[in-house]
Protein backbone atom coordinates (compact mmCIF):
# COMPACT_ATOMS: atom_id res chain seq x y z
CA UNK A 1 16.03 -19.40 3.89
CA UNK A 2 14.30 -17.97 0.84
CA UNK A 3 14.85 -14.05 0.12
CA UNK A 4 12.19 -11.60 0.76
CA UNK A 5 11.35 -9.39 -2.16
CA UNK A 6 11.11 -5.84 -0.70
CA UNK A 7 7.69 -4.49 -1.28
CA UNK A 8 7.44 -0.56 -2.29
CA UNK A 9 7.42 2.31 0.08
CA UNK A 10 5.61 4.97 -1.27
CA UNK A 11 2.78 5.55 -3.41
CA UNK A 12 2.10 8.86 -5.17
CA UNK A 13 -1.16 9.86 -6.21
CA UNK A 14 -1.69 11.82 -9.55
CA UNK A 15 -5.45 12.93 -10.91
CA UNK A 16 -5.91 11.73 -14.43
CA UNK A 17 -7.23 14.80 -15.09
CA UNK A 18 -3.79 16.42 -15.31
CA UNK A 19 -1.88 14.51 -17.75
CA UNK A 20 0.58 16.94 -17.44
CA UNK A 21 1.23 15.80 -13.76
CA UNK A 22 0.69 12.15 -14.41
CA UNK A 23 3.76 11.92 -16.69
CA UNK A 24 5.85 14.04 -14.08
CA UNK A 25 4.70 11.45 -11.40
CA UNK A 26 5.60 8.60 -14.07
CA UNK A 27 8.91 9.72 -14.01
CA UNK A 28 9.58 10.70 -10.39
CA UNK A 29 11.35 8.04 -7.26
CA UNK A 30 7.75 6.96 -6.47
CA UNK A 31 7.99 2.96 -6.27
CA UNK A 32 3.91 3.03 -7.22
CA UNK A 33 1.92 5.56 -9.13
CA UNK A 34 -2.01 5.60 -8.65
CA UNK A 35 -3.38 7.55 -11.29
CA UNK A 36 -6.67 8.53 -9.93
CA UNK A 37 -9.80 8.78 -11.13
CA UNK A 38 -11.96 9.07 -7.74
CA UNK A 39 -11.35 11.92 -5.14
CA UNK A 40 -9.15 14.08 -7.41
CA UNK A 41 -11.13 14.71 -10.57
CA UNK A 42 -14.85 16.61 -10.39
CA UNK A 43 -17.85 14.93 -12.06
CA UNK A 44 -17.94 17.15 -14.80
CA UNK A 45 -14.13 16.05 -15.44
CA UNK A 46 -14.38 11.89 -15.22
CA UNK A 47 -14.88 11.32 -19.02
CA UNK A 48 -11.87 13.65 -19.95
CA UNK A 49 -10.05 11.50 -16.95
CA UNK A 50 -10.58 7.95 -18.23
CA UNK A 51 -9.44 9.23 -22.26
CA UNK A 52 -6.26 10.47 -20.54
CA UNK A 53 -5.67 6.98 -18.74
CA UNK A 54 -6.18 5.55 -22.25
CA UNK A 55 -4.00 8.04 -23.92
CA UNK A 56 -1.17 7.90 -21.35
CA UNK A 57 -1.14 4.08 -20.29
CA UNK A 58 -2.54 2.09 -23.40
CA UNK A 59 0.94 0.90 -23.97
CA UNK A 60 1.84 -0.72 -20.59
CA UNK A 61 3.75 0.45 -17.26
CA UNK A 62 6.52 0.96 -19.15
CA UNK A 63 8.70 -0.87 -16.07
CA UNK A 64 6.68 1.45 -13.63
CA UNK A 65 4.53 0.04 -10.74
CA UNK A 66 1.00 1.74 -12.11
CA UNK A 67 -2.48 1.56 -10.60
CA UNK A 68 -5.48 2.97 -11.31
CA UNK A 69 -7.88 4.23 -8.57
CA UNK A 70 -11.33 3.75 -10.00
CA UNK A 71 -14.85 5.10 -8.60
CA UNK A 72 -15.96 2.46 -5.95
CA UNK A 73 -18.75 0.14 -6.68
CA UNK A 74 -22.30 1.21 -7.02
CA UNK A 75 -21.19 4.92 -8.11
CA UNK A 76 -22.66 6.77 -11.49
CA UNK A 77 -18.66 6.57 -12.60
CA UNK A 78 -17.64 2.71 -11.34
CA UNK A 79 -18.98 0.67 -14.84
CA UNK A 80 -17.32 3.17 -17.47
CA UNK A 81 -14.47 3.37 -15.24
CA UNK A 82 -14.16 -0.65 -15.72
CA UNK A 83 -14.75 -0.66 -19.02
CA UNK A 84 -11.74 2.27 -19.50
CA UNK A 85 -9.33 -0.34 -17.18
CA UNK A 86 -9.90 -3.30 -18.93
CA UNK A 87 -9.14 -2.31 -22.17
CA UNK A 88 -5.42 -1.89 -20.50
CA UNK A 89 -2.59 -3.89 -19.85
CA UNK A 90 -2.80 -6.62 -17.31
CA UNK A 91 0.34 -5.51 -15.54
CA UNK A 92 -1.64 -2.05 -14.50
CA UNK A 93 -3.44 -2.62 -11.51
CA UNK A 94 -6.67 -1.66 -9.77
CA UNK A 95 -6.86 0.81 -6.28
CA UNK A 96 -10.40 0.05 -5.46
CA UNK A 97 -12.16 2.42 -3.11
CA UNK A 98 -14.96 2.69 -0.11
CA UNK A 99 -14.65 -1.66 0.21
CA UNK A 100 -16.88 -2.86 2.11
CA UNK A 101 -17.10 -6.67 1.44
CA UNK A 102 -15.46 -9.20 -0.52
CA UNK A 103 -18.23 -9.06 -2.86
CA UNK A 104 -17.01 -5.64 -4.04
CA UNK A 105 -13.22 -7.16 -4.88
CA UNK A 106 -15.24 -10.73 -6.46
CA UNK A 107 -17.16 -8.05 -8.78
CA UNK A 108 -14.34 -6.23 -9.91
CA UNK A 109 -12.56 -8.98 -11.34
CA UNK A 110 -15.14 -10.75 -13.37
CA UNK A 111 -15.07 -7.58 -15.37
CA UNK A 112 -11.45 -6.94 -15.42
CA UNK A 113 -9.57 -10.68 -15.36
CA UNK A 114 -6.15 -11.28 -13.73
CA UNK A 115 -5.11 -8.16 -12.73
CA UNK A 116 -4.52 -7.17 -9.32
CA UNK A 117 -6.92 -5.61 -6.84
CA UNK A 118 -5.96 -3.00 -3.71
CA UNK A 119 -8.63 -2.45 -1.60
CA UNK A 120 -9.02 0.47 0.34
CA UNK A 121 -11.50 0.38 3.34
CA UNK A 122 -12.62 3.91 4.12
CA UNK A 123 -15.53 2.46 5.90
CA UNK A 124 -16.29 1.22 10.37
CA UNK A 125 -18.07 -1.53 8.28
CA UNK A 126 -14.99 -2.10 6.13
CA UNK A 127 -12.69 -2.28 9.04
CA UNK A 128 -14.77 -4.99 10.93
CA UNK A 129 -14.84 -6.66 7.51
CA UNK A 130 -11.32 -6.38 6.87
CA UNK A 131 -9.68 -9.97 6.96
CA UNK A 132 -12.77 -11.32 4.86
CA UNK A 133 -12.04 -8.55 2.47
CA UNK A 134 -8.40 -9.13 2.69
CA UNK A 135 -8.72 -12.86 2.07
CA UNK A 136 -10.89 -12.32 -0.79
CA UNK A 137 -7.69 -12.54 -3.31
CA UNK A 138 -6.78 -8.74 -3.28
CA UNK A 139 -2.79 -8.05 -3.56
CA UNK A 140 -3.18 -5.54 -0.16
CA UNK A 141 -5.38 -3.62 1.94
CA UNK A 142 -5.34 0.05 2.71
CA UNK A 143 -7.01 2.54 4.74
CA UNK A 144 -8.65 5.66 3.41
CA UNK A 145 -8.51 7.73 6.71
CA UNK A 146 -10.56 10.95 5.36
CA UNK A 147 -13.91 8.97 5.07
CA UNK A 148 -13.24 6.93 7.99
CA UNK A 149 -12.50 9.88 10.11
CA UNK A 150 -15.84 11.44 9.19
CA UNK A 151 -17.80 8.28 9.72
CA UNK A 152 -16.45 7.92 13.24
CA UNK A 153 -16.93 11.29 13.97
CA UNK A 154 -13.21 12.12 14.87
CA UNK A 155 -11.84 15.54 14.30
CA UNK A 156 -9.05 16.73 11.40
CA UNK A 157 -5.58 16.34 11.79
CA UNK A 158 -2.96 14.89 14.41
CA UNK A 159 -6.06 15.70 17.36
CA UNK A 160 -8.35 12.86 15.38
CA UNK A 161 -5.30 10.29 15.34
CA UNK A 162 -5.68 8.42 18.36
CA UNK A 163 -9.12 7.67 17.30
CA UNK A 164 -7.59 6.16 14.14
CA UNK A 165 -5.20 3.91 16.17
CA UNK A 166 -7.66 0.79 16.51
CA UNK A 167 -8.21 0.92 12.83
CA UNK A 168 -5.13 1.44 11.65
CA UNK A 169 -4.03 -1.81 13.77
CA UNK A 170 -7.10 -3.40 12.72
CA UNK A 171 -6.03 -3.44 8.84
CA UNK A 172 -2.69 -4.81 9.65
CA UNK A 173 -3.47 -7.63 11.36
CA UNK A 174 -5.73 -8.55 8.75
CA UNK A 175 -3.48 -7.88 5.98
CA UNK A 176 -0.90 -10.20 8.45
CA UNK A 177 -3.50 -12.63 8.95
CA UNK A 178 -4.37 -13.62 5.45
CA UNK A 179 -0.77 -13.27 4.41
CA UNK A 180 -0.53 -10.12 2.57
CA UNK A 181 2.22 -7.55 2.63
CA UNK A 182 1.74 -4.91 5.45
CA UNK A 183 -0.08 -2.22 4.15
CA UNK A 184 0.50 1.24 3.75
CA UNK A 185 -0.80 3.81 5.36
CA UNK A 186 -2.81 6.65 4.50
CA UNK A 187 -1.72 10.21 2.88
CA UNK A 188 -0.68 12.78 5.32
CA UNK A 189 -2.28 15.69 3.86
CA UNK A 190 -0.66 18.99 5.19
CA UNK A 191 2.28 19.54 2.90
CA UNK A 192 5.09 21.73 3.68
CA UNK A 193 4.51 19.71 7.08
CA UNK A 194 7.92 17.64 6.80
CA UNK A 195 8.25 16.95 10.47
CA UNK A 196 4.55 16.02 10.71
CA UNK A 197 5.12 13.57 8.25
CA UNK A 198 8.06 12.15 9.58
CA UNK A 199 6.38 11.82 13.41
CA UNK A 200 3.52 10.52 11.94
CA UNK A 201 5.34 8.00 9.39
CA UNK A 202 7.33 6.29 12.07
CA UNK A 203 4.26 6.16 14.93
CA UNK A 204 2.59 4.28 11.68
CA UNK A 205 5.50 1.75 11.27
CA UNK A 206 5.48 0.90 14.80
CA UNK A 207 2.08 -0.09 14.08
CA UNK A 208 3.59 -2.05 11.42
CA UNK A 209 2.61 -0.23 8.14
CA UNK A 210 5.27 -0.51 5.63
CA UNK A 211 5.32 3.07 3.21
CA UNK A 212 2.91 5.43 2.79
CA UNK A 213 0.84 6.93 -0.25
CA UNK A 214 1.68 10.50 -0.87
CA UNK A 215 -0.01 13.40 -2.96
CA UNK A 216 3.07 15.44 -3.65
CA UNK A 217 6.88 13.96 -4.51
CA UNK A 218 7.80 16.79 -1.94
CA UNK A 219 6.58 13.86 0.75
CA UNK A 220 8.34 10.75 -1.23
CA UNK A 221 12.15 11.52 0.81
CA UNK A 222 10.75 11.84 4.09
CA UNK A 223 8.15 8.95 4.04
CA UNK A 224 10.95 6.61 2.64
CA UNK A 225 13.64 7.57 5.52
CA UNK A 226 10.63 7.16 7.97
CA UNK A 227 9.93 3.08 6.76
CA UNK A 228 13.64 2.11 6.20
CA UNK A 229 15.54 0.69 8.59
CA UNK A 230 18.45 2.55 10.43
CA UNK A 231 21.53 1.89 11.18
CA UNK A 232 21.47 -0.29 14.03
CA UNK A 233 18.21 -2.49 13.00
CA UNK A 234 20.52 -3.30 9.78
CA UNK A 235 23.50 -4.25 11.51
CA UNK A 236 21.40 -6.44 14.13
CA UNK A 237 19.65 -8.28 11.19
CA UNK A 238 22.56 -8.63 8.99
CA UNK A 239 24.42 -10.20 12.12
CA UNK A 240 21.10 -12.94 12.65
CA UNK A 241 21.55 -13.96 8.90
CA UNK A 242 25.44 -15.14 9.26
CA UNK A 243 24.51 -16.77 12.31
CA UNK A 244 22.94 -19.21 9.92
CA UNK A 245 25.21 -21.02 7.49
CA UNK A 246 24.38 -24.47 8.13
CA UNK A 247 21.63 -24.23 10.44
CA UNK A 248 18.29 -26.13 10.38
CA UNK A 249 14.44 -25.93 10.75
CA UNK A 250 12.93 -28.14 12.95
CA UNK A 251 9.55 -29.63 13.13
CA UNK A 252 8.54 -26.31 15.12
CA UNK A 253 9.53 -24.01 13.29
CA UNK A 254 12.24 -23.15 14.87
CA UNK A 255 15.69 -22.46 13.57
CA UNK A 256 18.61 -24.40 15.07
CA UNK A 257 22.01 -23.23 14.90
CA UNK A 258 25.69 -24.62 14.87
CA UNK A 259 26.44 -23.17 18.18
CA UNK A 260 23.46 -25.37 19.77
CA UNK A 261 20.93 -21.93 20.00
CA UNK A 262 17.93 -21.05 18.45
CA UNK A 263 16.08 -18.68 16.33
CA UNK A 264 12.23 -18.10 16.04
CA UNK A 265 11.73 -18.33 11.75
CA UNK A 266 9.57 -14.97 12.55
CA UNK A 267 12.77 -13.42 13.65
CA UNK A 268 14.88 -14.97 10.78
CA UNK A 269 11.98 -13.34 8.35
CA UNK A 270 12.11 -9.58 10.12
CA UNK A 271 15.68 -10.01 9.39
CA UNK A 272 15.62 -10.96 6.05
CA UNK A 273 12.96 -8.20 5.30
CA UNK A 274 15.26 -5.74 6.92
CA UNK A 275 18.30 -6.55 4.67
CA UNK A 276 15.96 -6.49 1.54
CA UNK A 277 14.55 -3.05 2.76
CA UNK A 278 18.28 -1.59 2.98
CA UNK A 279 19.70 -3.56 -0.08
CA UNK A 280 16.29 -1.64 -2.43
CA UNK A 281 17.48 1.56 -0.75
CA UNK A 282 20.87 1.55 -2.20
């Protein structure tokens, strides 16, 4: 069986108006770093924003997982905010906001080439759009919860949640469907709110989100104990993998082992993806 590359668990959010904080988030445990140009920087501050992405990323990742979170489509910022991304290095990615069709993702990347595309859907169109939007070459899917709240009319906090739950399932089956990684799920936005967090992180992963964007590295511990696996989920998969020295795939898909069982490959890939999880931990 072929490994699984883990995929990162967190996901901090910086405003490139602070380079100040940027660089502290550059250097901090967070797998990814969004340096954002959207929700966290005023109007009156976007120019100043895009010169510090160009000042502070111009030379690469710098063996970081970057992305940049641009203004979505058909805003007065989205075009200069292209323009700033292209003239950087292929390896830093887009975080595209407010998707609403694959046409946004299909847009993005005539102007910007190769690089990769998140898409966030913050929209009830979005979500019914998701798989299209998924399948439209992005790298993953998210869900920006705020907007999507407000469009559906649900209320703040843990008491709007529930509402959120069809969505939130929604966005992983499409990003399961077209073959993406899970996605992650949306910031939790009450700091100092560890046990919120925590409640909230693991209710997401039995969902089947995998990590969780963060605006604070306060948030980075607890999200990342939430999405590995514990102690007993580890020992269970490592025990499926040596039950397979020498087994086989048959025509179904099924694996067959020396002992004359089987295995489901589904359940030989959870347990591959748990091992990966705990060996990236370590």
């Amino acid at each position: 069986m072929p490994s699984v590359t883990a995929p990162p668990l967190t996901l901090l959010y910086v405003p490139a108006d602070r380079p100040d904080r940027v660089e502290k988030a550059l250097a901090s445990s967070a797998d990814v770093v969004a340096v954002d140009l959207e929700d966290a920087v005023a109007p009156e501050r976007k120019e100043q924003a895009r010169e510090n992405v160009l000042d502070l990323l111009s030379d690469g990742p710098q063996g970081r997982h970057v992305q940049v979170r641009i203004n979505p489509r058909g805003s007065d910022w989205h075009e200069s905010d292209l323009d700033c991304v292209a003239h950087l290095h292929v390896d830093i990615a887009i975080r595209l906001p407010k998707t609403i069709a694959p046409e946004d993702v299909q847009a993005v990347r005539r102007r910007t080439g190769a690089r990769a595309i998140h898409a966030l859907i913050e929209s009830a169109l979005g979500v019914e759009r998701a798989f299209e939007i998924a399948s439209a070459g992005v790298e993953s899917l998210g869900l920006g919860e705020a907007d999507l709240r407000s469009s559906l009319g649900l209320p703040a906090g843990s008491r709007g949640d529930e509402g959120l739950t069809w969505a939130r399932a929604r966005i992983v089956n499409a990003a399961a469907a077209a073959g993406l990684v899970p996605p992650m799920m949306s910031v939790h936005t009450r700091l100092k709110d560890d046990e919120g967090l925590r409640r909230s992180s693991e209710f997401g992963r039995s969902l089947g989100f995998l990590g969780r964007t963060a605006i604070h590295p306060s948030q980075l511990e607890t999200i990342r104990a939430a999405f590995l696996p514990n102690r007993n989920e580890l020992a269970t998969a490592r025990a499926t993998l040596r039950r397979l020295d020498g087994a086989r795939v048959d025509g179904a898909g099924t694996v067959l082992l020396n002992d004359g069982s089987f295995l489901d490959v589904a359940m030989v890939e959870s347990a591959e993806r748990t091992v990966s999880l705990a060996s990236a931990s370590e």
